[in-house]
N, C-alpha and C. Protein backbone atom coordinates (compact mmCIF):
# COMPACT_ATOMS: atom_id res chain seq x y z
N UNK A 1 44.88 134.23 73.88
CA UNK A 1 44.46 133.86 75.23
C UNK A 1 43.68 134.98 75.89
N UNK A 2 43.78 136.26 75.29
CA UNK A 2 43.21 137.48 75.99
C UNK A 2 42.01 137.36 75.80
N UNK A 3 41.11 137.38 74.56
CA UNK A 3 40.05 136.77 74.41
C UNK A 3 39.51 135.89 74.94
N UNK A 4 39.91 134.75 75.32
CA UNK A 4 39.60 133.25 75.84
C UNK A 4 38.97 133.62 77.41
N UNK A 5 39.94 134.52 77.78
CA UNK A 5 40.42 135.56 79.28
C UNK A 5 38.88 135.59 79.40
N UNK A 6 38.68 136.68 78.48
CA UNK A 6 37.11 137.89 78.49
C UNK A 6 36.22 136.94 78.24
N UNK A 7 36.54 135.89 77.49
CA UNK A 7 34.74 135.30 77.50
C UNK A 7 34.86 134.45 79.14
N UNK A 8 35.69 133.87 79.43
CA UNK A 8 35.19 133.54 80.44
C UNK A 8 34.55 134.12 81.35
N UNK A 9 35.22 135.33 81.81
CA UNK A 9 35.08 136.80 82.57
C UNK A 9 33.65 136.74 82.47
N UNK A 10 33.19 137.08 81.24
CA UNK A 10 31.69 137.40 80.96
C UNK A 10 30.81 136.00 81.16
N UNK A 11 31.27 135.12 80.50
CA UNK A 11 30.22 134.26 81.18
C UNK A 11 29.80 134.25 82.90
N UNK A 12 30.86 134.34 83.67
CA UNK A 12 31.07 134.05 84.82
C UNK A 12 29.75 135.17 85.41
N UNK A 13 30.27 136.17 85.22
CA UNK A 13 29.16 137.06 85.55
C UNK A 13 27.88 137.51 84.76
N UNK A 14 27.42 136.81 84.19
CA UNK A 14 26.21 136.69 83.22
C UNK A 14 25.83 135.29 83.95
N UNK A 15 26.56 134.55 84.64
CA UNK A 15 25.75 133.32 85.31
C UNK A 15 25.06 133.70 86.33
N UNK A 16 26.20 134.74 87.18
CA UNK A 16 25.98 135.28 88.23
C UNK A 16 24.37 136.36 88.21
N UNK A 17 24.25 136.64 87.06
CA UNK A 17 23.23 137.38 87.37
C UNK A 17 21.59 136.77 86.80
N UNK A 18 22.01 135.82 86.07
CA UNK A 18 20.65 135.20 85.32
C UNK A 18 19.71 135.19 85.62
N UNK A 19 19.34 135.00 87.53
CA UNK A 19 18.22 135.26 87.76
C UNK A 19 17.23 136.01 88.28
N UNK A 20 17.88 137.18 87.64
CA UNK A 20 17.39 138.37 87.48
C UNK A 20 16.15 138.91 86.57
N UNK A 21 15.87 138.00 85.80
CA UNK A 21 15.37 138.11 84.69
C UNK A 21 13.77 137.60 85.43
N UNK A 22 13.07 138.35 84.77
CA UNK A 22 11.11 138.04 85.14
C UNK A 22 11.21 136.58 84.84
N UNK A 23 10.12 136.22 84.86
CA UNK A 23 10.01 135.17 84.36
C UNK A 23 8.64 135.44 82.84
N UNK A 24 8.55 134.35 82.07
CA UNK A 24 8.01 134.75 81.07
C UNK A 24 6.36 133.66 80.52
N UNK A 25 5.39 134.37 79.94
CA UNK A 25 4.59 133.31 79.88
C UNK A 25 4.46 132.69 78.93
N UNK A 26 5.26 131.84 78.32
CA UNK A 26 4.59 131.56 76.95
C UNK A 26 3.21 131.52 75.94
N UNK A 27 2.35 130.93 76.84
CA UNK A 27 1.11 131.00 76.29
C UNK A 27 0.71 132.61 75.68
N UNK A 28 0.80 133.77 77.18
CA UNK A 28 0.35 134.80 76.74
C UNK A 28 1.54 135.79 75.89
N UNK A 29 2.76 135.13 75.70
CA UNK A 29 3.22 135.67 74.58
C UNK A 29 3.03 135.06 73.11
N UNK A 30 2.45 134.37 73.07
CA UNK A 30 1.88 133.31 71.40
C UNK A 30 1.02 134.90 70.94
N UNK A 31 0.34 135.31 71.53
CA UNK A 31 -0.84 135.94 71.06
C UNK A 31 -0.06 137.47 71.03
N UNK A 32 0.58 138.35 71.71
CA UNK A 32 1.56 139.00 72.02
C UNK A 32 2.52 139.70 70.69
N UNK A 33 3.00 138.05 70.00
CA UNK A 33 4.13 137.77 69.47
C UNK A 33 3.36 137.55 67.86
N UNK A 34 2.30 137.87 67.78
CA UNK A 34 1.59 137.24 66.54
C UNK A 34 1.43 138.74 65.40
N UNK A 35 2.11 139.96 65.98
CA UNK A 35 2.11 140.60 64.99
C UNK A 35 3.62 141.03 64.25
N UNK A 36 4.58 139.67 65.61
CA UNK A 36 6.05 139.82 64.68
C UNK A 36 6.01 138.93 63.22
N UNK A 37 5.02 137.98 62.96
CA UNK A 37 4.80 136.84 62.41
C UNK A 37 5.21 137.10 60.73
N UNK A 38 4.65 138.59 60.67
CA UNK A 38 5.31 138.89 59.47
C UNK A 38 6.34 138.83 58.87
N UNK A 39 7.14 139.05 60.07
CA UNK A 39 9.16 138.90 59.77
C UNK A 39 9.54 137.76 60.00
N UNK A 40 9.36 137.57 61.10
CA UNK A 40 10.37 136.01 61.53
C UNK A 40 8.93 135.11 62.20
N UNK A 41 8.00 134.78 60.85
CA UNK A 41 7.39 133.62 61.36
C UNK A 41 6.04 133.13 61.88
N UNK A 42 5.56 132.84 61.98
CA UNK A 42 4.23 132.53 62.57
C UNK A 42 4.87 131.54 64.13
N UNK A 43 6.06 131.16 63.80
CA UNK A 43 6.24 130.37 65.06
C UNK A 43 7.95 130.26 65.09
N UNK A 44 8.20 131.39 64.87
CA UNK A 44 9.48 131.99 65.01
C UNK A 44 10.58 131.93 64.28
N UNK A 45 10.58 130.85 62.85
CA UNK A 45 11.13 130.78 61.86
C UNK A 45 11.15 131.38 60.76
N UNK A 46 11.87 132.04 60.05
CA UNK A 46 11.74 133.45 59.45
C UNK A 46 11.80 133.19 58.21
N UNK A 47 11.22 133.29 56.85
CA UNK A 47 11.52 133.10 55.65
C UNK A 47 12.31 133.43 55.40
N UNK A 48 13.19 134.57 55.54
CA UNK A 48 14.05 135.50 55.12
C UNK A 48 15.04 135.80 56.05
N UNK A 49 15.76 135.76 55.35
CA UNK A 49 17.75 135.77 55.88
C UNK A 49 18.01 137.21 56.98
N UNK A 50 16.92 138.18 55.68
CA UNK A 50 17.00 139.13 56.22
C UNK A 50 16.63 139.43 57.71
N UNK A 51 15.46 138.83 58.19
CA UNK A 51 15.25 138.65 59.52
C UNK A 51 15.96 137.26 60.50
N UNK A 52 16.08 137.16 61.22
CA UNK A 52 16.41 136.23 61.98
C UNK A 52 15.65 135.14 62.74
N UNK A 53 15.81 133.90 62.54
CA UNK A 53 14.81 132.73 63.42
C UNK A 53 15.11 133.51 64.78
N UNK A 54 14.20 133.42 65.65
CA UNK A 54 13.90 133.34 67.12
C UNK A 54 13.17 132.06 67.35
N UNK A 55 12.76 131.41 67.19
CA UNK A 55 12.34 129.79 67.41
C UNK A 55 13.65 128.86 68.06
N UNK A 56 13.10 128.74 69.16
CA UNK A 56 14.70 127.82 70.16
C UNK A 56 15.43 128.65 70.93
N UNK A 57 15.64 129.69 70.42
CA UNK A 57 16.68 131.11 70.83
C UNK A 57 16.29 130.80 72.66
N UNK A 58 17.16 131.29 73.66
CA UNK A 58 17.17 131.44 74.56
C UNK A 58 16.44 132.35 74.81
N UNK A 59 15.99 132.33 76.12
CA UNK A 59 15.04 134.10 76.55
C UNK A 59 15.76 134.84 77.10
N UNK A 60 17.03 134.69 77.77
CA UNK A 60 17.47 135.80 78.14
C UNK A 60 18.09 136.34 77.03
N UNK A 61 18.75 135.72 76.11
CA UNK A 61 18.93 136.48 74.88
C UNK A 61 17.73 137.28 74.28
N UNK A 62 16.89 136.80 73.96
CA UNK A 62 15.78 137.42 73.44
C UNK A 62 15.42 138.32 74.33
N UNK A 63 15.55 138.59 75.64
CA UNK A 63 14.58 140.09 75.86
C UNK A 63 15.91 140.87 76.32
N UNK A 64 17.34 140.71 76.21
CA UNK A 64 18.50 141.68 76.14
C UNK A 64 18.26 142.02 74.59
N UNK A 65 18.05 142.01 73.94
CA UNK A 65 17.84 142.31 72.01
C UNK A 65 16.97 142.96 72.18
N UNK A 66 15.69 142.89 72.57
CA UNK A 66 14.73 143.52 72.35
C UNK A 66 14.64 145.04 73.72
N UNK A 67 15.35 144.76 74.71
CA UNK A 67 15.71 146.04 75.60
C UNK A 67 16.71 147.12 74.97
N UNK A 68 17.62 146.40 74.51
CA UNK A 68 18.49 147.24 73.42
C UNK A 68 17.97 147.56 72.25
N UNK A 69 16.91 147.07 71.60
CA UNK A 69 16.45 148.15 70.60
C UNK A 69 15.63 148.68 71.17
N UNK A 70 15.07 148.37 72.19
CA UNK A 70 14.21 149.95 72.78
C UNK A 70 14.99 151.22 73.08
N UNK A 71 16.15 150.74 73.72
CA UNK A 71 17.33 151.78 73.53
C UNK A 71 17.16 152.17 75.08
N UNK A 72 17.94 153.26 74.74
CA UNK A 72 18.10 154.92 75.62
C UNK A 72 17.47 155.75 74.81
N UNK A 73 17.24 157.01 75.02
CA UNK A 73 16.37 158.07 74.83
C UNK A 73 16.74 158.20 73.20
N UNK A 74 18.16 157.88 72.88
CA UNK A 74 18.19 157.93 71.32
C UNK A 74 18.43 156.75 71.09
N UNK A 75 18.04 155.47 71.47
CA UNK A 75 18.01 154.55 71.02
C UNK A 75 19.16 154.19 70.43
N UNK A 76 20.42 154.30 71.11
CA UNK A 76 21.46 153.86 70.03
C UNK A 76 22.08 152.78 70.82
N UNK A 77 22.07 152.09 71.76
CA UNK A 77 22.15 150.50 72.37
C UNK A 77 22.06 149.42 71.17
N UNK A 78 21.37 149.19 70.61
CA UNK A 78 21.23 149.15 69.08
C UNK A 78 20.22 148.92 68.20
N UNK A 79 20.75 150.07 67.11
CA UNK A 79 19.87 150.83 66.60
C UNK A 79 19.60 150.10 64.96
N UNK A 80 17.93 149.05 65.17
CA UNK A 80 17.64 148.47 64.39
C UNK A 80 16.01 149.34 64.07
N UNK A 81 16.01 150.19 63.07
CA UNK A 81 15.07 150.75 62.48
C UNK A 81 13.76 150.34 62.81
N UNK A 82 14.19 148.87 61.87
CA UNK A 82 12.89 148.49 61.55
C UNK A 82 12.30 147.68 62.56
N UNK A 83 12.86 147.44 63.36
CA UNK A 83 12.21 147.08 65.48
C UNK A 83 11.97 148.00 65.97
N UNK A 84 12.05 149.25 65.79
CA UNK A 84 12.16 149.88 66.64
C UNK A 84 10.85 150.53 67.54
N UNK A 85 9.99 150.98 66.17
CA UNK A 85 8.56 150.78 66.66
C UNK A 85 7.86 149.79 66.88
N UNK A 86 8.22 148.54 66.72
CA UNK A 86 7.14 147.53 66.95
C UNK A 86 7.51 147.00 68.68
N UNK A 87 8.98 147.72 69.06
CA UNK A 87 9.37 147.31 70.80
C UNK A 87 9.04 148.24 71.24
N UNK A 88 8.47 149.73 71.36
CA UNK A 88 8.80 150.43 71.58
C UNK A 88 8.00 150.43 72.71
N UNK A 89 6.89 150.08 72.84
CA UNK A 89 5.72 150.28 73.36
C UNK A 89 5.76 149.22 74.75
N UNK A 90 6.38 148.18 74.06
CA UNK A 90 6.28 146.77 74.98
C UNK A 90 6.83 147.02 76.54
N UNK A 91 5.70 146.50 77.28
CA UNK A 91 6.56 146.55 79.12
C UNK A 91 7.40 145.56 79.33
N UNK A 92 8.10 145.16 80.23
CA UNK A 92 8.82 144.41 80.41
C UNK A 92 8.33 143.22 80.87
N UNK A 93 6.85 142.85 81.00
CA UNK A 93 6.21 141.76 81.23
C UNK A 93 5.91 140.76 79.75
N UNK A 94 5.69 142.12 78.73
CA UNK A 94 5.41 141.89 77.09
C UNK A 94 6.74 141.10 76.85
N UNK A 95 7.31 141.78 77.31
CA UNK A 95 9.39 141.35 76.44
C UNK A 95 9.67 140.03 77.19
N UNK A 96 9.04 139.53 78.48
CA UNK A 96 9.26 138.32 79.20
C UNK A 96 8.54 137.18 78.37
N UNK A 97 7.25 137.97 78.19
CA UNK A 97 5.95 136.58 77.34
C UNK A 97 6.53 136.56 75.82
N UNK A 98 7.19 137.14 75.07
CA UNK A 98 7.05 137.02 74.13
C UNK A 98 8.40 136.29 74.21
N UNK A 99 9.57 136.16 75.02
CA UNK A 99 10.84 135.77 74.83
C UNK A 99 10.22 134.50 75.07
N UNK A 100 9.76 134.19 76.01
CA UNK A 100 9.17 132.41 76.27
C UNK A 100 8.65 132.08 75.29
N UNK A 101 7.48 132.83 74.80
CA UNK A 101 6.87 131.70 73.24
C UNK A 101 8.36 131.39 72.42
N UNK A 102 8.82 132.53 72.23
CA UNK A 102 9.30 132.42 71.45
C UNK A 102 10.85 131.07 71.24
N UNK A 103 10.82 130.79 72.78
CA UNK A 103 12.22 130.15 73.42
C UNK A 103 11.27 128.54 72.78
N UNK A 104 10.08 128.51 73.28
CA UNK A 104 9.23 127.21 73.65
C UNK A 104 9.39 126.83 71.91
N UNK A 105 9.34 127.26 70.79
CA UNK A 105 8.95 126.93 69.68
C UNK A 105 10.54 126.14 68.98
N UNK A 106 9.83 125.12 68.41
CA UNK A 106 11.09 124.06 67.77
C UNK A 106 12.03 125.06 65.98
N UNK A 107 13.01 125.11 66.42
CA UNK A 107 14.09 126.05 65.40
C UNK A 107 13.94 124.82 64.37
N UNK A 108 14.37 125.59 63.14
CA UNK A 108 14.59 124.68 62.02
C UNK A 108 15.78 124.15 62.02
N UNK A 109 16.24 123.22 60.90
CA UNK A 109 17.34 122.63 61.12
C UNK A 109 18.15 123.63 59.92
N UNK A 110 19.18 124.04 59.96
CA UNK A 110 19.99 124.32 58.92
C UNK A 110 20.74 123.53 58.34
N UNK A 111 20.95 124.17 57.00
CA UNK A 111 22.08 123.20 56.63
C UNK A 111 23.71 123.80 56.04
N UNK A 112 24.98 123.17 56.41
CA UNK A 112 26.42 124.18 56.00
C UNK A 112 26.39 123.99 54.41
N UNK A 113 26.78 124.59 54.08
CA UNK A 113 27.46 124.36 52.55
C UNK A 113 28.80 123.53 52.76
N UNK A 114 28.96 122.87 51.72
CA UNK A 114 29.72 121.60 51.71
C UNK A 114 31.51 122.50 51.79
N UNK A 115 31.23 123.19 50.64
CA UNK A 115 32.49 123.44 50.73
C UNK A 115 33.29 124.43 51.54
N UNK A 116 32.37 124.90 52.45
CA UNK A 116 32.99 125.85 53.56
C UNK A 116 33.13 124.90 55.07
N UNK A 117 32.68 123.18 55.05
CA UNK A 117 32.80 122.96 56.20
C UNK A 117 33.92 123.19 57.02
N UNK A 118 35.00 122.62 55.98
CA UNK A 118 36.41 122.35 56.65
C UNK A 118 37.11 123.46 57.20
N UNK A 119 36.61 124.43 57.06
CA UNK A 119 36.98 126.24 57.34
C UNK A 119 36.16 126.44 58.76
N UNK A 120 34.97 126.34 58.25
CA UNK A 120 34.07 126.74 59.32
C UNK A 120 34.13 125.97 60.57
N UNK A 121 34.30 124.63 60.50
CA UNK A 121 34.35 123.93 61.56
C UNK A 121 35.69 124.39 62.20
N UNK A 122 36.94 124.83 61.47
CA UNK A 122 38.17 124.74 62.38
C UNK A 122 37.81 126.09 63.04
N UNK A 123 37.42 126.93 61.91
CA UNK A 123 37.13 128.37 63.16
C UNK A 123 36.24 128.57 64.34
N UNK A 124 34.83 127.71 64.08
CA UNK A 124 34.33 127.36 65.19
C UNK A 124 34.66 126.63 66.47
N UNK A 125 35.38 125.29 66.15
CA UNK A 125 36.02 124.77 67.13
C UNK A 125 37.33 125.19 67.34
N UNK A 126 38.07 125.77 66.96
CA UNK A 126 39.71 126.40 67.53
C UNK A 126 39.90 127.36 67.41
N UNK A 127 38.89 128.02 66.52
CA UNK A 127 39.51 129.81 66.08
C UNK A 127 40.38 129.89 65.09
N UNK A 128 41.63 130.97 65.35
CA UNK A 128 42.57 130.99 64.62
C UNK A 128 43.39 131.69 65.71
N UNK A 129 44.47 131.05 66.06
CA UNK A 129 45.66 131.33 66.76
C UNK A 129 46.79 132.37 66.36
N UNK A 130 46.87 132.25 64.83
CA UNK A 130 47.44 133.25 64.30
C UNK A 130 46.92 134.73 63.94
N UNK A 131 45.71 135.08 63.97
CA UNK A 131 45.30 136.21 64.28
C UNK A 131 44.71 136.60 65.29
N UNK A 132 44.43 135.46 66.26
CA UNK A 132 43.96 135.99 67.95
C UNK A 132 42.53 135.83 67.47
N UNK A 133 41.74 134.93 66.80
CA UNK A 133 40.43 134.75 66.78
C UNK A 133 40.04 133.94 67.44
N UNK A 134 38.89 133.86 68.63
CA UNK A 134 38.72 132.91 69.23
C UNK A 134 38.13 131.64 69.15
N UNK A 135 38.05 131.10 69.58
CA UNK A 135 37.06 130.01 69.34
C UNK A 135 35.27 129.89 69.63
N UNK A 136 34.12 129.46 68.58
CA UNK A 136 33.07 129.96 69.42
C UNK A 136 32.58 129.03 69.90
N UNK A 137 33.13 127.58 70.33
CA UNK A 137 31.99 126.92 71.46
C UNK A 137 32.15 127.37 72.50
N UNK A 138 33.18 128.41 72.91
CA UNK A 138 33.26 128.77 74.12
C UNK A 138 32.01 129.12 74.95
N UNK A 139 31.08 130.16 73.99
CA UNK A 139 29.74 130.23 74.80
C UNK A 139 28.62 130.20 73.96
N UNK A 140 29.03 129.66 72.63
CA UNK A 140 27.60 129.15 71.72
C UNK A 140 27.78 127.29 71.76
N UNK A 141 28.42 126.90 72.36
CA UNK A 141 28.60 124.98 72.84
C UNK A 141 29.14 124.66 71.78
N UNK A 142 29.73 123.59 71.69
CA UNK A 142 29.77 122.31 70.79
C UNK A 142 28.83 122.12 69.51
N UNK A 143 27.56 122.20 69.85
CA UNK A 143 26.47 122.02 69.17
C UNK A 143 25.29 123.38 68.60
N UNK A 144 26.38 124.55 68.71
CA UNK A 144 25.64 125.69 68.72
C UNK A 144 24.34 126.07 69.38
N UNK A 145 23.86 125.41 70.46
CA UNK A 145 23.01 125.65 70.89
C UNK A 145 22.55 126.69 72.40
N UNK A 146 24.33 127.53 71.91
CA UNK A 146 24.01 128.54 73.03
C UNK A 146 24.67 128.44 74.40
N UNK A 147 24.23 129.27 75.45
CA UNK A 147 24.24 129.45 76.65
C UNK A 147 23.34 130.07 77.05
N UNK A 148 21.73 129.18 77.52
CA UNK A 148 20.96 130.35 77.80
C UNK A 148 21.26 130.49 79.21
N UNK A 149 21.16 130.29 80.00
CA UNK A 149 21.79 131.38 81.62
C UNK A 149 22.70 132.19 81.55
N UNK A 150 23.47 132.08 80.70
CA UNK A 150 24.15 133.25 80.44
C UNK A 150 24.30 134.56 79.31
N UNK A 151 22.77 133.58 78.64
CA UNK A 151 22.17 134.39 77.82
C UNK A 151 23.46 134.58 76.32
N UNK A 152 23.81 133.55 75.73
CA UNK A 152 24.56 133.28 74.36
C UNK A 152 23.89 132.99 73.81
N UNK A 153 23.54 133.52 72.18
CA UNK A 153 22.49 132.88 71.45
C UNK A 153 22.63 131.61 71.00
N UNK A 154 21.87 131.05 70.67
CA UNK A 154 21.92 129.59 69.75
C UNK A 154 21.37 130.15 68.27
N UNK A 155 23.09 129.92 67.83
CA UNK A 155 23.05 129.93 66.49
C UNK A 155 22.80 128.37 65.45
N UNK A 156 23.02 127.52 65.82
CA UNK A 156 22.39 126.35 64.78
C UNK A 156 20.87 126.82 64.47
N UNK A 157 20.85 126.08 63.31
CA UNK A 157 19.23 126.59 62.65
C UNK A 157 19.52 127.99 61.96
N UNK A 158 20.27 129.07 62.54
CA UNK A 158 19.85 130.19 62.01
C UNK A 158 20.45 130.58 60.66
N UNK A 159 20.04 131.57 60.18
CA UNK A 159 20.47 132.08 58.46
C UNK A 159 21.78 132.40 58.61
N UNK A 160 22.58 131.27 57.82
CA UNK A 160 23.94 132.20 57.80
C UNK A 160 24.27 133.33 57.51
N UNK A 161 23.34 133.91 56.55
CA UNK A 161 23.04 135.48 55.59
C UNK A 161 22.99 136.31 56.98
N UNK A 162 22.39 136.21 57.94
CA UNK A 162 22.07 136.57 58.88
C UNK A 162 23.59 137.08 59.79
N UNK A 163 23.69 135.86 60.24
CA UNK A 163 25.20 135.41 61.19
C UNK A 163 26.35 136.46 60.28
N UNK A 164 26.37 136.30 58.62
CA UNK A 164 27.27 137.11 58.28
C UNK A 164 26.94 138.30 58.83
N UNK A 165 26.15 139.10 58.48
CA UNK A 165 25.39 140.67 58.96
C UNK A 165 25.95 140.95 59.96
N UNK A 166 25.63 139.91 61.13
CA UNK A 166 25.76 140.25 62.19
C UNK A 166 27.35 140.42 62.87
N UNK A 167 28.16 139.67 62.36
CA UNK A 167 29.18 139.74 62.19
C UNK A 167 30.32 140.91 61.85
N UNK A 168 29.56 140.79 60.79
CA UNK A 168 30.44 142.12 59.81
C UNK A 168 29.95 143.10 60.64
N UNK A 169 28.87 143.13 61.15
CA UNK A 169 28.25 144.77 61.87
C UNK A 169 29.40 144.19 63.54
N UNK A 170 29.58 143.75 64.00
CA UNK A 170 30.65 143.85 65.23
C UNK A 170 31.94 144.12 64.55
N UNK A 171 32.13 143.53 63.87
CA UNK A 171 33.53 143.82 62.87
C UNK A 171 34.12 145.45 63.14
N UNK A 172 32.81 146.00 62.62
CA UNK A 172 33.21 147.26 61.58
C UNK A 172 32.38 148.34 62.91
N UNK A 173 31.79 147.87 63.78
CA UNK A 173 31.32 148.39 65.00
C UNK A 173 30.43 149.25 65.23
N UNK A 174 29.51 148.88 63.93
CA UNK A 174 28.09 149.36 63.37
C UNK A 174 27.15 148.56 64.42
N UNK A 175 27.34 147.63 64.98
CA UNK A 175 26.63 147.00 66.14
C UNK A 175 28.05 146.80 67.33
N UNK A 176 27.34 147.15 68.27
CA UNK A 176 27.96 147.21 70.05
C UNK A 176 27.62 146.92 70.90
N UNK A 177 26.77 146.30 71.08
CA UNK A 177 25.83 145.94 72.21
C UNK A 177 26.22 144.84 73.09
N UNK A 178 27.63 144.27 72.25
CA UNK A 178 27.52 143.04 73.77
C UNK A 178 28.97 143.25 75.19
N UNK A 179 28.20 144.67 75.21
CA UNK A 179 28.90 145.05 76.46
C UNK A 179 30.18 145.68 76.54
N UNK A 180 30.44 146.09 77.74
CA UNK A 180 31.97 146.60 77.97
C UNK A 180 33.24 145.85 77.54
N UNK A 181 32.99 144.79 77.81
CA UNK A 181 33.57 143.83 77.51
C UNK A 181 34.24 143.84 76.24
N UNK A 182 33.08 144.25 75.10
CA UNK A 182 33.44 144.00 73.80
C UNK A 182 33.91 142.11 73.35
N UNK A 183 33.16 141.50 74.04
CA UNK A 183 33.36 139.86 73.30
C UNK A 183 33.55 140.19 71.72
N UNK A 184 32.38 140.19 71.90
CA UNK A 184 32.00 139.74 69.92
C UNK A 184 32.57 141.01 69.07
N UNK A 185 32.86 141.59 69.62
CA UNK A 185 33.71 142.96 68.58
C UNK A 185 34.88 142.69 68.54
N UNK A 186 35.77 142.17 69.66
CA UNK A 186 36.99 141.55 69.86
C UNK A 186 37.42 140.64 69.41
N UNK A 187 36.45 139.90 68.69
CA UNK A 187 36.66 138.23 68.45
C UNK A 187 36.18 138.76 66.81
N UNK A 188 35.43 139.36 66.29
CA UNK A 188 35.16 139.43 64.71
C UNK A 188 36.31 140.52 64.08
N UNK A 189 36.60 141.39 64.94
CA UNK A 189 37.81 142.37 64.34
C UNK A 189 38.58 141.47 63.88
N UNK A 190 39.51 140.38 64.01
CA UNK A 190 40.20 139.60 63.61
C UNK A 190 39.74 138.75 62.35
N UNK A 191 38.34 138.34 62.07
CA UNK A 191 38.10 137.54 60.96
C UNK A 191 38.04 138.08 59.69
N UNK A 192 38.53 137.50 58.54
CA UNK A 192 38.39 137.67 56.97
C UNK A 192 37.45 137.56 57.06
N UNK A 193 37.07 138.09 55.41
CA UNK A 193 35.39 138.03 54.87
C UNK A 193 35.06 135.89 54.97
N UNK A 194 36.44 135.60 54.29
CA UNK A 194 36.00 133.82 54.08
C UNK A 194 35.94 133.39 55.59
N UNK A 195 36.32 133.39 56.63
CA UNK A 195 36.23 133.03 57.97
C UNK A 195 34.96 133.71 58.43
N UNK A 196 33.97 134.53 58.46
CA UNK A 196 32.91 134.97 58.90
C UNK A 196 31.73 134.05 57.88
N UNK A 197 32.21 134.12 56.43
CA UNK A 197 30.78 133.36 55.27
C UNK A 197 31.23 131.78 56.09
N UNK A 198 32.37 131.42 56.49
CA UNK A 198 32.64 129.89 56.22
C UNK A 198 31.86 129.09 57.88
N UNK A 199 32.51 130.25 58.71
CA UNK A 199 31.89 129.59 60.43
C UNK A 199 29.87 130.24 60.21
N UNK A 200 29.32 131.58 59.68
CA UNK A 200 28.13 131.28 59.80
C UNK A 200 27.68 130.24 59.22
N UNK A 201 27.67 129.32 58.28
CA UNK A 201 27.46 129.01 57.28
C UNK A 201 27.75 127.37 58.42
N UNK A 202 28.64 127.00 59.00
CA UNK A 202 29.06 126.06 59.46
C UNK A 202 27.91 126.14 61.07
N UNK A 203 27.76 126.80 61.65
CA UNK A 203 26.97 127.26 62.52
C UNK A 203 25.67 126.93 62.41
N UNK A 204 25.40 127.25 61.50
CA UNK A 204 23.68 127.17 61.11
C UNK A 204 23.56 125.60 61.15
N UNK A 205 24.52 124.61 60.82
CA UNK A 205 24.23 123.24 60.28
C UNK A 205 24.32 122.41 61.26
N UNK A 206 24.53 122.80 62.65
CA UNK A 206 25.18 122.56 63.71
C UNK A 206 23.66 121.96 64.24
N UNK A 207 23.70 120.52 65.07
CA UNK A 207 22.11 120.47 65.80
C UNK A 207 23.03 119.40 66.85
């Protein structure tokens, strides 16, 4: 329930502040956004696991990711190498236009693997009670499609290869970034390796 506690907590005040955020242009981030195209896309869908879809993604998610790899002076907010020069430069008008193209463009559909549904779905929709794991429609929905005012990503569509990474890096606390709070560090410390492959994997298939 302590968990359950904190995400609410955080949503509550991540609503509270949403509109805070610039606003963004899509159009003039298409052109902007056309030298990420290499990694994740010509229109925000990524060949590779290794990178992540941004196509659908919310914008306030998308320009909190990209402020945090610009960092602090040592960039350790979080510290993704291979972003690091290509944000580095960007104003905060750049990080607004490029979060909108990037929000405006249709995500792919994923698909679960068969035999991890029955896993993935219970951890997604209930968690696990016996190790204090939470549940994640709390602020990725029903349908994985997020919370953008409160800025939760929408994980359906995305690479489970991905979702694991990302995971295991809150786990093990190689990634930190989602606040004082500690949500997502709080909530993956508790998962096995099969409960992190079984809910990304269940996540992605989600529309």
């Amino acid at each position: 329930m302590k968990n359950l506690g904190t995400v609410l907590l955080v949503t509550a005040a991540m609503l509270a502040g949403a509109s805070a955020q610039a606003a963004g242009d899509a159009e003039a981030g298409k052109a902007k956004a056309a030298v990420c195209a290499g990694c994740h896309g010509a229109d925000g869908n990524s060949p590779s696991a290794e990178f992540p879809n941004l196509a659908g993604q919310n914008e306030k998610y998308l320009v909190k990711q990209i402020l945090d790899i610009q960092g602090d002076a040592d960039g350790s907010r979080r510290p993704v190498p291979v972003m690091a020069a290509m944000v580095a430069g960007l104003s905060a008008q750049d990080i607004a236009d490029i979060a909108a193209f990037y929000a405006a463009q249709q995500p792919a559909r994923g698909m679960a693997s068969k035999d991890l549904v029955e896993l993935g779905e219970r951890v997604y929709r209930a968690g696990n009670l016996e190790t204090g794991v939470a549940a994640c429609t709390a602020c990725h929905s029903p349908t994985g499609a997020g919370n953008a005012p409160a800025g939760f990503p929408r994980l359906s569509g995305q690479h489970p290869g991905y979702m694991e990474k990302q995971l295991a890096a809150f786990r093990n606390g190689s990634r930190a970034n989602d606040g004082d709070a500690r949500v997502m560090r709080d909530v993956a410390r508790f998962m096995s390796d099969e409960e992190i492959r079984a809910v990304s994997s269940y996540a992605s298939g989600l529309y």
